[in-house]
Protein backbone atom coordinates (compact mmCIF):
# COMPACT_ATOMS: atom_id res chain seq x y z
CA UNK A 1 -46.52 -38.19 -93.79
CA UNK A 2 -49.78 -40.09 -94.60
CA UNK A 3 -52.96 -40.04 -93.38
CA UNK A 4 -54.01 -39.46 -89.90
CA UNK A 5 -56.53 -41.48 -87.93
CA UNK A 6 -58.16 -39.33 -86.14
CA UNK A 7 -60.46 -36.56 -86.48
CA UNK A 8 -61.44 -34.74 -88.29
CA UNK A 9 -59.64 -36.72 -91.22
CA UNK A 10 -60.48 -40.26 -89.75
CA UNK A 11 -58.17 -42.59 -92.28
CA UNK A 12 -59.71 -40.59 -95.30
CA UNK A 13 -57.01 -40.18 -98.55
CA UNK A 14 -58.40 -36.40 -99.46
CA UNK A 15 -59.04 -33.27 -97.51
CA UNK A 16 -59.98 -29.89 -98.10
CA UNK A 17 -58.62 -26.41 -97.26
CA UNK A 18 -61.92 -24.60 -96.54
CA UNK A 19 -59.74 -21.27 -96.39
CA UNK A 20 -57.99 -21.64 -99.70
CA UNK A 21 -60.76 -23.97 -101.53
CA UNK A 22 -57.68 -26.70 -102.13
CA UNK A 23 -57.90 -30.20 -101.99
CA UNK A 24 -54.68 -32.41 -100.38
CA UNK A 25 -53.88 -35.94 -101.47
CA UNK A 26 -52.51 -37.51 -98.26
CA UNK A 27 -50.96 -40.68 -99.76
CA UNK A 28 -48.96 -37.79 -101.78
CA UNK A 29 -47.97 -35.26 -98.43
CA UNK A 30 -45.44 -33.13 -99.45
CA UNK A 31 -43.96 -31.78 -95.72
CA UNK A 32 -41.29 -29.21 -96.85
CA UNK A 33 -41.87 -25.55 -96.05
CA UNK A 34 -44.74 -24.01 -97.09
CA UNK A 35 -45.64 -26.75 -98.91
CA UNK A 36 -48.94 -28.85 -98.20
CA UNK A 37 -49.08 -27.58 -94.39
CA UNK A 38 -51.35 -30.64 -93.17
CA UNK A 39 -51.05 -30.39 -89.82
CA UNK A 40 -51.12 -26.84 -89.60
CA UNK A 41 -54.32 -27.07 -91.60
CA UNK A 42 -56.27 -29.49 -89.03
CA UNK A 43 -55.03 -27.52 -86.37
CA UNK A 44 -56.72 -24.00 -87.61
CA UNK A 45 -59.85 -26.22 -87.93
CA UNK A 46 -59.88 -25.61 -91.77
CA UNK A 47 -60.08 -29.65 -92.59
CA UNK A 48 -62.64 -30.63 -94.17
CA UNK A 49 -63.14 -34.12 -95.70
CA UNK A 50 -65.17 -35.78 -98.50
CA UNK A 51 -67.94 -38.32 -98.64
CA UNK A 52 -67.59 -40.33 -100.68
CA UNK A 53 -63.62 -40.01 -100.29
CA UNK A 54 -62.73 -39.08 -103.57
CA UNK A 55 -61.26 -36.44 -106.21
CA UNK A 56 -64.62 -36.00 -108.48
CA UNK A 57 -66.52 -35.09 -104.97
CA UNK A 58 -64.03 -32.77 -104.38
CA UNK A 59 -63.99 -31.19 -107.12
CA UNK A 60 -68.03 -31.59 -107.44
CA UNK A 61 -68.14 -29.64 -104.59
CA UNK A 62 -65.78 -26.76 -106.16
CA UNK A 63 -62.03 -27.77 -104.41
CA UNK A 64 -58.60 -27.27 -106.97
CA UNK A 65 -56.10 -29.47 -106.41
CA UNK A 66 -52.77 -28.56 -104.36
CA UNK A 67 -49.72 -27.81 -106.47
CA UNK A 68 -47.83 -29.38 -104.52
CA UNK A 69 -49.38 -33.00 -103.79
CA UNK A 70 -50.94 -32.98 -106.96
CA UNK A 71 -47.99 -31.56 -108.67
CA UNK A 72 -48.27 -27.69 -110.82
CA UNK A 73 -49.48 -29.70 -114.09
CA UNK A 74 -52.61 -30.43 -112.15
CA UNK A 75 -53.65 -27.48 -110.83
CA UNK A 76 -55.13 -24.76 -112.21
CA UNK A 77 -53.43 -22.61 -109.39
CA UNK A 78 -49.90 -21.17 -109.51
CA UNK A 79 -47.89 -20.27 -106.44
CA UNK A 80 -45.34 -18.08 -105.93
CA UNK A 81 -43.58 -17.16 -102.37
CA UNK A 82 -45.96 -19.86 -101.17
CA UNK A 83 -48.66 -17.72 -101.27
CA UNK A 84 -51.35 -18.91 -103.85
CA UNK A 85 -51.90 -15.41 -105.42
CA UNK A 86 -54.70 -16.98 -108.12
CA UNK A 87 -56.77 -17.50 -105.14
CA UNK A 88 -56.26 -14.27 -103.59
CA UNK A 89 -57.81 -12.36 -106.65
CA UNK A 90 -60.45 -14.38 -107.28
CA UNK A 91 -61.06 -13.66 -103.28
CA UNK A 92 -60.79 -9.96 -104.05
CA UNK A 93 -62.67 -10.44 -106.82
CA UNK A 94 -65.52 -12.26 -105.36
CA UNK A 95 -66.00 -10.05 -102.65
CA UNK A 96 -66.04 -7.12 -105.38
CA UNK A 97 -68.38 -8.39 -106.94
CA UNK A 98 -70.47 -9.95 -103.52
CA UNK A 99 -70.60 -5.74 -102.86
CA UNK A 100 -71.68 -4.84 -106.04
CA UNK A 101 -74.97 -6.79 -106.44
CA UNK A 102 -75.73 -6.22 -103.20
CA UNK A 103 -75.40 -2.58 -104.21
CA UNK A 104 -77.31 -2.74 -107.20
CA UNK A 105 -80.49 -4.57 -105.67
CA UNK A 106 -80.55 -2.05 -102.79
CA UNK A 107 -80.48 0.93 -104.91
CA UNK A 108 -83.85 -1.05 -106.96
CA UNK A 109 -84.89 -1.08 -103.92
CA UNK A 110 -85.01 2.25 -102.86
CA UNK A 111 -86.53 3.35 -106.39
CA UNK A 112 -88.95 1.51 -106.11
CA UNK A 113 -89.54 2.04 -102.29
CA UNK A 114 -89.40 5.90 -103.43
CA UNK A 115 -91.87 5.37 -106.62
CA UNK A 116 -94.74 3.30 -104.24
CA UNK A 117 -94.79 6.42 -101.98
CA UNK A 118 -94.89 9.10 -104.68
CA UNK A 119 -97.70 7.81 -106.35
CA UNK A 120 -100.56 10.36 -105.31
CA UNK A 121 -103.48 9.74 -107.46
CA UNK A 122 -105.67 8.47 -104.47
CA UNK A 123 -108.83 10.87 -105.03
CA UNK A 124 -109.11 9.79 -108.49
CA UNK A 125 -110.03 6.56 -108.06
CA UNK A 126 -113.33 6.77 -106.53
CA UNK A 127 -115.07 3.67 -105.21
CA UNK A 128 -112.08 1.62 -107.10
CA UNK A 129 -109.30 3.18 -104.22
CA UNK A 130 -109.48 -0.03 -102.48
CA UNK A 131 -107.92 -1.50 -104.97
CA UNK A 132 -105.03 0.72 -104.86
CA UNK A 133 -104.50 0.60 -101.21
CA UNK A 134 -104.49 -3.06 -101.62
CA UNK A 135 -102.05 -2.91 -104.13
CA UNK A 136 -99.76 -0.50 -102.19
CA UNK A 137 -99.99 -2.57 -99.06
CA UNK A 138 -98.84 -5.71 -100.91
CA UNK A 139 -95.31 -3.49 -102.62
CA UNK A 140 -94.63 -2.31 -99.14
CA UNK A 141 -94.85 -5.43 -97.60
CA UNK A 142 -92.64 -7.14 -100.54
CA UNK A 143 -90.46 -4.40 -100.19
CA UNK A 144 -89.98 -4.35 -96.41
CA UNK A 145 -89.06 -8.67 -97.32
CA UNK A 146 -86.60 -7.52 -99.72
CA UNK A 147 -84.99 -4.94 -97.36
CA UNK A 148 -85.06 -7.62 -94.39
CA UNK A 149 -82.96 -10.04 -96.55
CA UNK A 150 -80.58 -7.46 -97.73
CA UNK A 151 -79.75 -6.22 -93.67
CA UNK A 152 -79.07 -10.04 -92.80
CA UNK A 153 -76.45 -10.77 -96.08
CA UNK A 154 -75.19 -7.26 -95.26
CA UNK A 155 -74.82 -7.56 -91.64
CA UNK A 156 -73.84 -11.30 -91.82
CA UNK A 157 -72.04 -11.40 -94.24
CA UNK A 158 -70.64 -7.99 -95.98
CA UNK A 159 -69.96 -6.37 -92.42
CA UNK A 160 -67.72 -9.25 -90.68
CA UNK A 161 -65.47 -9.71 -94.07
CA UNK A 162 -65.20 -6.09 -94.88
CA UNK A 163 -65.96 -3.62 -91.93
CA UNK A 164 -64.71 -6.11 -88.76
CA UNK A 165 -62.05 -7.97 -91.37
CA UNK A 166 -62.85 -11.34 -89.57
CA UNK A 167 -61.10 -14.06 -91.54
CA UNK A 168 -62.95 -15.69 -94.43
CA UNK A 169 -61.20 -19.36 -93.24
CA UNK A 170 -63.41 -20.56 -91.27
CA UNK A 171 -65.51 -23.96 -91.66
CA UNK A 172 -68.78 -22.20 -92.00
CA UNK A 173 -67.25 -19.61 -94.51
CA UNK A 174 -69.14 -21.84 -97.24
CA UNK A 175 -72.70 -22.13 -95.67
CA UNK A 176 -72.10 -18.02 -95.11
CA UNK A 177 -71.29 -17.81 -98.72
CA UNK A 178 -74.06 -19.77 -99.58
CA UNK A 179 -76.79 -18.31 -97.12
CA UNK A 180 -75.55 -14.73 -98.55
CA UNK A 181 -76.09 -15.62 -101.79
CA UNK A 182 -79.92 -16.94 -100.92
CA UNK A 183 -80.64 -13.79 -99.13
CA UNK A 184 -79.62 -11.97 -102.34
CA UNK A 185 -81.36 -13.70 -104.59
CA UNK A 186 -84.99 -13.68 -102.50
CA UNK A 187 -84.10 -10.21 -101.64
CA UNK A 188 -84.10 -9.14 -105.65
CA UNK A 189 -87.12 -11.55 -105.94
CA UNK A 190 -88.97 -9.26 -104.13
CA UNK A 191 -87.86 -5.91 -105.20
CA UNK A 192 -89.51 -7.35 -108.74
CA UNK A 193 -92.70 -8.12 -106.67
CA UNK A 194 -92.85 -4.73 -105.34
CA UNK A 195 -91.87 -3.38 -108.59
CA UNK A 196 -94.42 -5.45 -110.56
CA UNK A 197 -97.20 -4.15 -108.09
CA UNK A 198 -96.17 -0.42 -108.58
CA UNK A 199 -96.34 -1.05 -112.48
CA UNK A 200 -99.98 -3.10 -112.17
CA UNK A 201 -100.91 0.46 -110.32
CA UNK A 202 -100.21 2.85 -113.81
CA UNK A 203 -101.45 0.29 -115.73
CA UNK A 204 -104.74 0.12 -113.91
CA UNK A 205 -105.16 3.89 -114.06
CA UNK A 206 -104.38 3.77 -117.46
CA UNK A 207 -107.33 1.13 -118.34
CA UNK A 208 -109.57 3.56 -116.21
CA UNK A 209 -108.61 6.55 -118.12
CA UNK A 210 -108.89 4.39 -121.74
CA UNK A 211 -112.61 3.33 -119.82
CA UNK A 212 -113.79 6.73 -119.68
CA UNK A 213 -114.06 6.37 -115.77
CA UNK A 214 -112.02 9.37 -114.83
């Protein structure tokens, strides 16, 4: 075979396997069984090509080679059965590991969702509880951010791959991957806001107490 015209290739040399995060060398096509699987490939819509058509942008943008067009020496992925089991742990493994953060910044989250409420020293404060209720307004608020980034990674993207076992193949499995991983990172951003603000509320009773005001 060699390369193919038309979309979505268009003439280019290398193309991607969005599902299995391989790139093919179509000047080097291998077409025997469960081998390179081009057509097959374009026809699930997993093809995804390169700009500037080459093997450093493909790998820039995180793509191993195919053992089989770019022979087993060059890959860093081994093969057995046809199935390409190094890629199916690290899949495993990512998603393992996609659930546990996500875990760990929504149980922050509740702690400190759980401290802002229990703090009940609102009659001590005097002329000063203005101050608090300012500073308790701002945690919730930073909490209620964090929480609404954690239900959109969780709902799109923990709940399709695990709970509804849609297929991770897809073109926009990437962007998800990527949006996911935003949405997890602002979401711990702002459990530390709303944690920061619950700590700046003992330390200001503590100066008060150290001030002789109460």
């Amino acid at each position: 075979m060699a390369r193919r015209p038309g979309p979505p290739t268009c003439g280019k040399r290398f193309v991607g396997n969005t599902n299995t995060d391989e790139v093919h060398d179509l000047d080097n096509e291998k077409t025997g069984a469960n081998e390179c699987q081009i057509d097959e490939i374009i026809g699930a819509g997993l093809a995804v090509t390169f700009s500037p058509d080459t093997l450093a942008e493909a790998h820039r943008q995180g793509y191993d080679n195919c053992a089989y067009c770019f022979m087993r020496v060059k890959t860093t992925r081994v093969r057995e059965g046809g199935e390409n089991t190094t890629h199916l742990y690290s899949s495993l493994l990512s998603r393992f590991v996609s659930v546990w953060l996500w875990s760990i910044v929504f149980g922050g989250l509740t702690g400190t969702i759980f401290s802002l409420f229990s703090f009940r020293q609102y009659e001590r404060w005097g002329l000063l509880t203005s101050l608090l209720v300012l500073l308790f307004t701002l945690g919730i608020l930073a909490a209620l951010v964090s929480g609404a980034f954690l239900f959109r990674g969780l709902s799109g993207y923990l709940i399709p791959r695990f709970v509804m076992l849609v297929s991770p193949g897809s073109q926009d499995d990437k962007k998800a991957r990527f949006r996911f991983a935003d949405d997890l990172r602002m979401a711990f951003l702002m459990m530390l806001v709303a944690a920061l603000v619950r700590m700046c509320m003992n330390l200001s009773e503590l100066i008060l107490v150290a001030l002789g005001f109460y």
